[in-house]
C-alpha atoms as a PDB file:
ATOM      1  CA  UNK A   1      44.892 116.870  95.040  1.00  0.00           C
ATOM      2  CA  UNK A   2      42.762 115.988  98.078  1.00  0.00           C
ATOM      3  CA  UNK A   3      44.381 115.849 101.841  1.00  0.00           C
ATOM      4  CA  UNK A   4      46.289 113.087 102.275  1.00  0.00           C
ATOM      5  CA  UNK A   5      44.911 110.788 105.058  1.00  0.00           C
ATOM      6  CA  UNK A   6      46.290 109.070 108.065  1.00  0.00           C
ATOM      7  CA  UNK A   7      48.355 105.980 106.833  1.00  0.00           C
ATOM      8  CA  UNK A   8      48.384 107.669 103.313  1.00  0.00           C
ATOM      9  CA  UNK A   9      52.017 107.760 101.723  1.00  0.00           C
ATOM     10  CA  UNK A  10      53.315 111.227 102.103  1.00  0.00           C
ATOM     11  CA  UNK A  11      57.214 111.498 101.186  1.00  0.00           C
ATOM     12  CA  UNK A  12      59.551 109.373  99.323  1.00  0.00           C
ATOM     13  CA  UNK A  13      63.174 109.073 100.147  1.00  0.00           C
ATOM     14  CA  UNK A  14      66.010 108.285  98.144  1.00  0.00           C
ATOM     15  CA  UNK A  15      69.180 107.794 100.196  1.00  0.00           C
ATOM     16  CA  UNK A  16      71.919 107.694  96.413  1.00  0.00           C
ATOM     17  CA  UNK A  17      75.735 107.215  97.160  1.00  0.00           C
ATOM     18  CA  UNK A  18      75.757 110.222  94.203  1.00  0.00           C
ATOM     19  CA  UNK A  19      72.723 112.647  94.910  1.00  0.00           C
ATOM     20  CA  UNK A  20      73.469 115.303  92.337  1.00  0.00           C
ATOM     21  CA  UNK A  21      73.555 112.291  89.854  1.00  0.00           C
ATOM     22  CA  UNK A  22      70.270 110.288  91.201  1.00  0.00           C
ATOM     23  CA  UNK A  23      68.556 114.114  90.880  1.00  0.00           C
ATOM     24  CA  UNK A  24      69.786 114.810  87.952  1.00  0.00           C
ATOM     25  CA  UNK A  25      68.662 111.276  86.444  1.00  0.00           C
ATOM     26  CA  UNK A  26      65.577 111.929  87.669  1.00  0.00           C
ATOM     27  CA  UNK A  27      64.627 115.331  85.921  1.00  0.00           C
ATOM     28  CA  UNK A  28      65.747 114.061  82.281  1.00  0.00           C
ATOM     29  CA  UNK A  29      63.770 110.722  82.639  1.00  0.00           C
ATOM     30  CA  UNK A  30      60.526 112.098  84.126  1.00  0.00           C
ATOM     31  CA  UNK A  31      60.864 115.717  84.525  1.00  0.00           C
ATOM     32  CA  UNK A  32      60.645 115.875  88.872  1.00  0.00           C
ATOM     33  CA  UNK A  33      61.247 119.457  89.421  1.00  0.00           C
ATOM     34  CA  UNK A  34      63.751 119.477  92.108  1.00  0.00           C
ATOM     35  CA  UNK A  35      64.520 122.306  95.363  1.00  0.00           C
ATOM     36  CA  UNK A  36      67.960 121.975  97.200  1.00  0.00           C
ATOM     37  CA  UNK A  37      67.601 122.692 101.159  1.00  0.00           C
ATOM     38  CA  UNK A  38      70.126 125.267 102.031  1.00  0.00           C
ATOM     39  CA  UNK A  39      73.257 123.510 104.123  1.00  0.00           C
ATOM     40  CA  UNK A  40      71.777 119.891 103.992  1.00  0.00           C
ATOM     41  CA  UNK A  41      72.962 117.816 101.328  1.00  0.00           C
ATOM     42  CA  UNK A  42      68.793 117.288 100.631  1.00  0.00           C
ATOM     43  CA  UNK A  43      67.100 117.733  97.692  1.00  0.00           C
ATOM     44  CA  UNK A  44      63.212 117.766  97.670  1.00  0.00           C
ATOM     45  CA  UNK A  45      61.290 116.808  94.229  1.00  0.00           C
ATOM     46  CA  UNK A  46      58.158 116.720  93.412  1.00  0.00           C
ATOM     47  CA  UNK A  47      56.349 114.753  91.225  1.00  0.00           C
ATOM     48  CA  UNK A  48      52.628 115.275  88.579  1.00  0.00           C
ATOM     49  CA  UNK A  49      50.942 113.820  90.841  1.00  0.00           C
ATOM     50  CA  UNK A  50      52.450 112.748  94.554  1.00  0.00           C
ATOM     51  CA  UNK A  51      53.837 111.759  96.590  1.00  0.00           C
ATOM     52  CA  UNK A  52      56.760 113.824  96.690  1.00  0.00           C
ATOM     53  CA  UNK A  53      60.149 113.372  98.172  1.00  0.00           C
ATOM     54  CA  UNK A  54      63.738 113.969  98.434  1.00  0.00           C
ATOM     55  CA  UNK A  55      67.127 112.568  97.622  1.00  0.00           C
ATOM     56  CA  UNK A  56      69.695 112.461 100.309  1.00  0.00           C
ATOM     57  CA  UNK A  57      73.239 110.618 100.923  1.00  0.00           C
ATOM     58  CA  UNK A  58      73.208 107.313 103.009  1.00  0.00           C
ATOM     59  CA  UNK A  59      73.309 107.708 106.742  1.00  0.00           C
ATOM     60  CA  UNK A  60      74.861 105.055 109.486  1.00  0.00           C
ATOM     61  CA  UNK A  61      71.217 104.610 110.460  1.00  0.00           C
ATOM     62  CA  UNK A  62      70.206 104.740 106.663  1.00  0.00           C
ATOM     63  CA  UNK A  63      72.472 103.107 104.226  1.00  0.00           C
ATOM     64  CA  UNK A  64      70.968 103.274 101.450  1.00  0.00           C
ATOM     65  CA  UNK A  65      67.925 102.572  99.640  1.00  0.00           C
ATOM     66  CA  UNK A  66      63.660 104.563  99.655  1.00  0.00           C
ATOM     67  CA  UNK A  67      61.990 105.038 102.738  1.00  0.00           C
ATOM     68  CA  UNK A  68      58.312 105.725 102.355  1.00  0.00           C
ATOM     69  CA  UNK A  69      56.486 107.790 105.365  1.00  0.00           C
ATOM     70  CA  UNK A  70      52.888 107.461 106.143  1.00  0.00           C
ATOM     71  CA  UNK A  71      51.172 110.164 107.503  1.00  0.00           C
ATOM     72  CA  UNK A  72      50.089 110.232 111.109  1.00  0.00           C
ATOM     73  CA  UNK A  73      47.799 112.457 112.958  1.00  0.00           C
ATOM     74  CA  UNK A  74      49.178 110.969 117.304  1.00  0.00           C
ATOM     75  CA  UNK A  75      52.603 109.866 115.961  1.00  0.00           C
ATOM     76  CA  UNK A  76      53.081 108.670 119.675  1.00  0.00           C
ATOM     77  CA  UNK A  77      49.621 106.024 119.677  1.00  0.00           C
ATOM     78  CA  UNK A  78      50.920 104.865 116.172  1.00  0.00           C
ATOM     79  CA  UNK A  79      54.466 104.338 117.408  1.00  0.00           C
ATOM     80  CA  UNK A  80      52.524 102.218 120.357  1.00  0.00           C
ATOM     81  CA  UNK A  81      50.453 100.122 117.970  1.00  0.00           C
ATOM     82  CA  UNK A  82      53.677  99.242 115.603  1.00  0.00           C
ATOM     83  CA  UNK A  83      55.366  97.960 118.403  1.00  0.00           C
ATOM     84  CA  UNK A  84      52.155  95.981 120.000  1.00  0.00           C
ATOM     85  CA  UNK A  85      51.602  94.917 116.345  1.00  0.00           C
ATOM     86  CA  UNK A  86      55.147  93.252 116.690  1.00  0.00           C
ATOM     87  CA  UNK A  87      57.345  95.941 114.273  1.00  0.00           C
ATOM     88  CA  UNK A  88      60.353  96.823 115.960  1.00  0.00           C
ATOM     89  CA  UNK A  89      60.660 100.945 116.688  1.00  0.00           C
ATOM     90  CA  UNK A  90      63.824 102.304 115.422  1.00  0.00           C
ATOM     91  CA  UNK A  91      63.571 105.886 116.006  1.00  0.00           C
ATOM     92  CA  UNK A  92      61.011 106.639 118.513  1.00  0.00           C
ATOM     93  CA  UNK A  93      60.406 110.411 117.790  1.00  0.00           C
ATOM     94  CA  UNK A  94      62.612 112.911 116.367  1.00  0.00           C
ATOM     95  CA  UNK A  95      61.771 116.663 115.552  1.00  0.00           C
ATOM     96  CA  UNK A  96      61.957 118.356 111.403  1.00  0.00           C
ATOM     97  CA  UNK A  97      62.413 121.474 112.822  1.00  0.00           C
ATOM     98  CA  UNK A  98      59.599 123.704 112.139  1.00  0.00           C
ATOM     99  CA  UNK A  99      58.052 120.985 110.140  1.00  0.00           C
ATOM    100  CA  UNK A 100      56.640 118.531 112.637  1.00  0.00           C
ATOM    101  CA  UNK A 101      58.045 115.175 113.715  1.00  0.00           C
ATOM    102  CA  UNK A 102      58.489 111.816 112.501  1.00  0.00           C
ATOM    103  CA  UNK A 103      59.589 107.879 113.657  1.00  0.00           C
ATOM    104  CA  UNK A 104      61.011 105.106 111.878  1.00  0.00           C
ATOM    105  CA  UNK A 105      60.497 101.801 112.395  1.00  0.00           C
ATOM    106  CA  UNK A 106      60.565  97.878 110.908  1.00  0.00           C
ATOM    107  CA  UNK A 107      57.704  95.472 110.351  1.00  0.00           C
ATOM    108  CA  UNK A 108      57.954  91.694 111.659  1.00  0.00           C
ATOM    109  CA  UNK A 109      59.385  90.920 108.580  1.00  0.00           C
ATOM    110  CA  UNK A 110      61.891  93.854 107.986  1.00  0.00           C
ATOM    111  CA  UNK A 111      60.793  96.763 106.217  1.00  0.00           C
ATOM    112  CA  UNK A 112      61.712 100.031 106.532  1.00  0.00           C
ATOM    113  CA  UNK A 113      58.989 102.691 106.942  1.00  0.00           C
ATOM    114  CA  UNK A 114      58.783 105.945 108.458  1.00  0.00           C
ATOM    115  CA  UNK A 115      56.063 107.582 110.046  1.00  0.00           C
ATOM    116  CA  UNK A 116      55.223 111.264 109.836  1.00  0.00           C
ATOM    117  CA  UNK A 117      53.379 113.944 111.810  1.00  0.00           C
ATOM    118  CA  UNK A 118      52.995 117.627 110.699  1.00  0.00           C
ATOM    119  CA  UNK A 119      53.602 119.952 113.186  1.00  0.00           C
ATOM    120  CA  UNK A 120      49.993 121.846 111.949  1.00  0.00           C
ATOM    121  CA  UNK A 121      47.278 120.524 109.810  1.00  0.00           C
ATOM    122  CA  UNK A 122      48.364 123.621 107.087  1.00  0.00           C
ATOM    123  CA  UNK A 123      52.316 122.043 107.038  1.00  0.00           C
ATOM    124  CA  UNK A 124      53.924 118.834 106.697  1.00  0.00           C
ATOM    125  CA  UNK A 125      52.681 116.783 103.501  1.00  0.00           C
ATOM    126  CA  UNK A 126      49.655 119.241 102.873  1.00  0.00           C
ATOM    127  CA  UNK A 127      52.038 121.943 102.396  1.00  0.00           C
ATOM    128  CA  UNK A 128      55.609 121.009 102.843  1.00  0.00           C
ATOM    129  CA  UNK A 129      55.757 117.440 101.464  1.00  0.00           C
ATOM    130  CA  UNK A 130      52.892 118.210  99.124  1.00  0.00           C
ATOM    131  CA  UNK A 131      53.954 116.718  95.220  1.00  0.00           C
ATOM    132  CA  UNK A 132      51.955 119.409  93.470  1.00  0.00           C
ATOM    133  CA  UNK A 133      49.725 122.037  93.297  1.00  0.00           C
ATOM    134  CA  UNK A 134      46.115 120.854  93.542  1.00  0.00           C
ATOM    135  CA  UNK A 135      44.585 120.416  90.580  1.00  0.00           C
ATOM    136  CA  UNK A 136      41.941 123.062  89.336  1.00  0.00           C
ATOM    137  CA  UNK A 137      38.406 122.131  88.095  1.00  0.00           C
ATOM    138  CA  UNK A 138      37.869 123.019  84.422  1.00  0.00           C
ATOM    139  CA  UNK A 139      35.087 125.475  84.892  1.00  0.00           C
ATOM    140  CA  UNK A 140      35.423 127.346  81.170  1.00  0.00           C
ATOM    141  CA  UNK A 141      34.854 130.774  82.924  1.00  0.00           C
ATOM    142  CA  UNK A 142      31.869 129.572  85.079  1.00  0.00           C
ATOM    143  CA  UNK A 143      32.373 128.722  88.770  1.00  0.00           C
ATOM    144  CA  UNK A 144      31.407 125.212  89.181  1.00  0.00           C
ATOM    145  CA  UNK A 145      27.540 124.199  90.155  1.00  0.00           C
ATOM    146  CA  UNK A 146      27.014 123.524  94.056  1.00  0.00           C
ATOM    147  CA  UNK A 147      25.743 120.388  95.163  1.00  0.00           C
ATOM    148  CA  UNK A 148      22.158 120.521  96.821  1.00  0.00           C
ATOM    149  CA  UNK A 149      20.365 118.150  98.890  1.00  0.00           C
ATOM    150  CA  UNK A 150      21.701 114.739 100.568  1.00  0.00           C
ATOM    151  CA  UNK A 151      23.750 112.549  98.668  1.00  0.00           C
ATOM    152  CA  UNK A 152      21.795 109.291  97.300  1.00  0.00           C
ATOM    153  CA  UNK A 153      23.071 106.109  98.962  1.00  0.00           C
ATOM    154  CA  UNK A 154      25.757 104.574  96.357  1.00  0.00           C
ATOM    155  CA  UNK A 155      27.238 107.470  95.991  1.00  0.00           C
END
């Protein structure tokens, strides 16, 4: 799987009133492989081919429902242009510790999206939230051809 890029989809809440039952849905019905976070009530999955997520109960600030986050390389300048694009900036900046950091906010005309910075280009949604392993090239024992000379234009 390539890098994801800036305002690319990332990570895919679930905040279930029944966690253990939304997870376990979710592995008989399409086989997420699943990874419980020591002393959190969180449960990351991922999926064949991204983006990944987690299941988590409701919080007061999170009743319920998916929250999507979109990858952001200056989470500060994006907070900025959500609220001068006339979204309304719920949480401002909060800290995944040793993770990197991420905001939530509401567009003019009320959804819920989060944004997300990795704390180093190698963490976060590359590694961290990352769905899967990259896919591998079928090479049949060869190592693939490299490609010579400038592209052509149209490709």
């Amino acid at each position: 799987m390539a890098r994801p890029k800036p305002g690319s989809f990332v990570h895919i809440e679930f905040a279930s009133s029944d966690p253990g039952r939304t997870r376990k849905f979710l592995e008989d019905v399409f086989g997420w492989e699943f990874q419980s976070i020591p002393g959190m009530d969180y449960h990351v999955y991922t999926t064949p081919l991204g983006p990944g997520g987690a299941i988590m109960p409701p919080t007061p600030e999170r009743p319920g429902g998916v929250l999507n986050y979109i990858l952001s390389e200056d989470l500060d300048a994006d907070v900025r242009k959500v609220a001068d694009a006339g979204g309304t900036v719920l949480v401002r900046r909060e800290e995944i510790p040793g993770v990197g950091w991420w905001a939530l906010f509401e567009d003019p005309t009320g959804i819920v999206l989060a944004l997300y910075q990795p704390r180093f280009a190698e963490s976060g949604p590359v590694a961290r939230f990352r769905s899967s392993p990259a896919p591998r090239r079928r090479t049949h024992g060869r190592r693939p051809a490299r490609r010579r000379g400038k592209a052509r234009p149209g490709m």
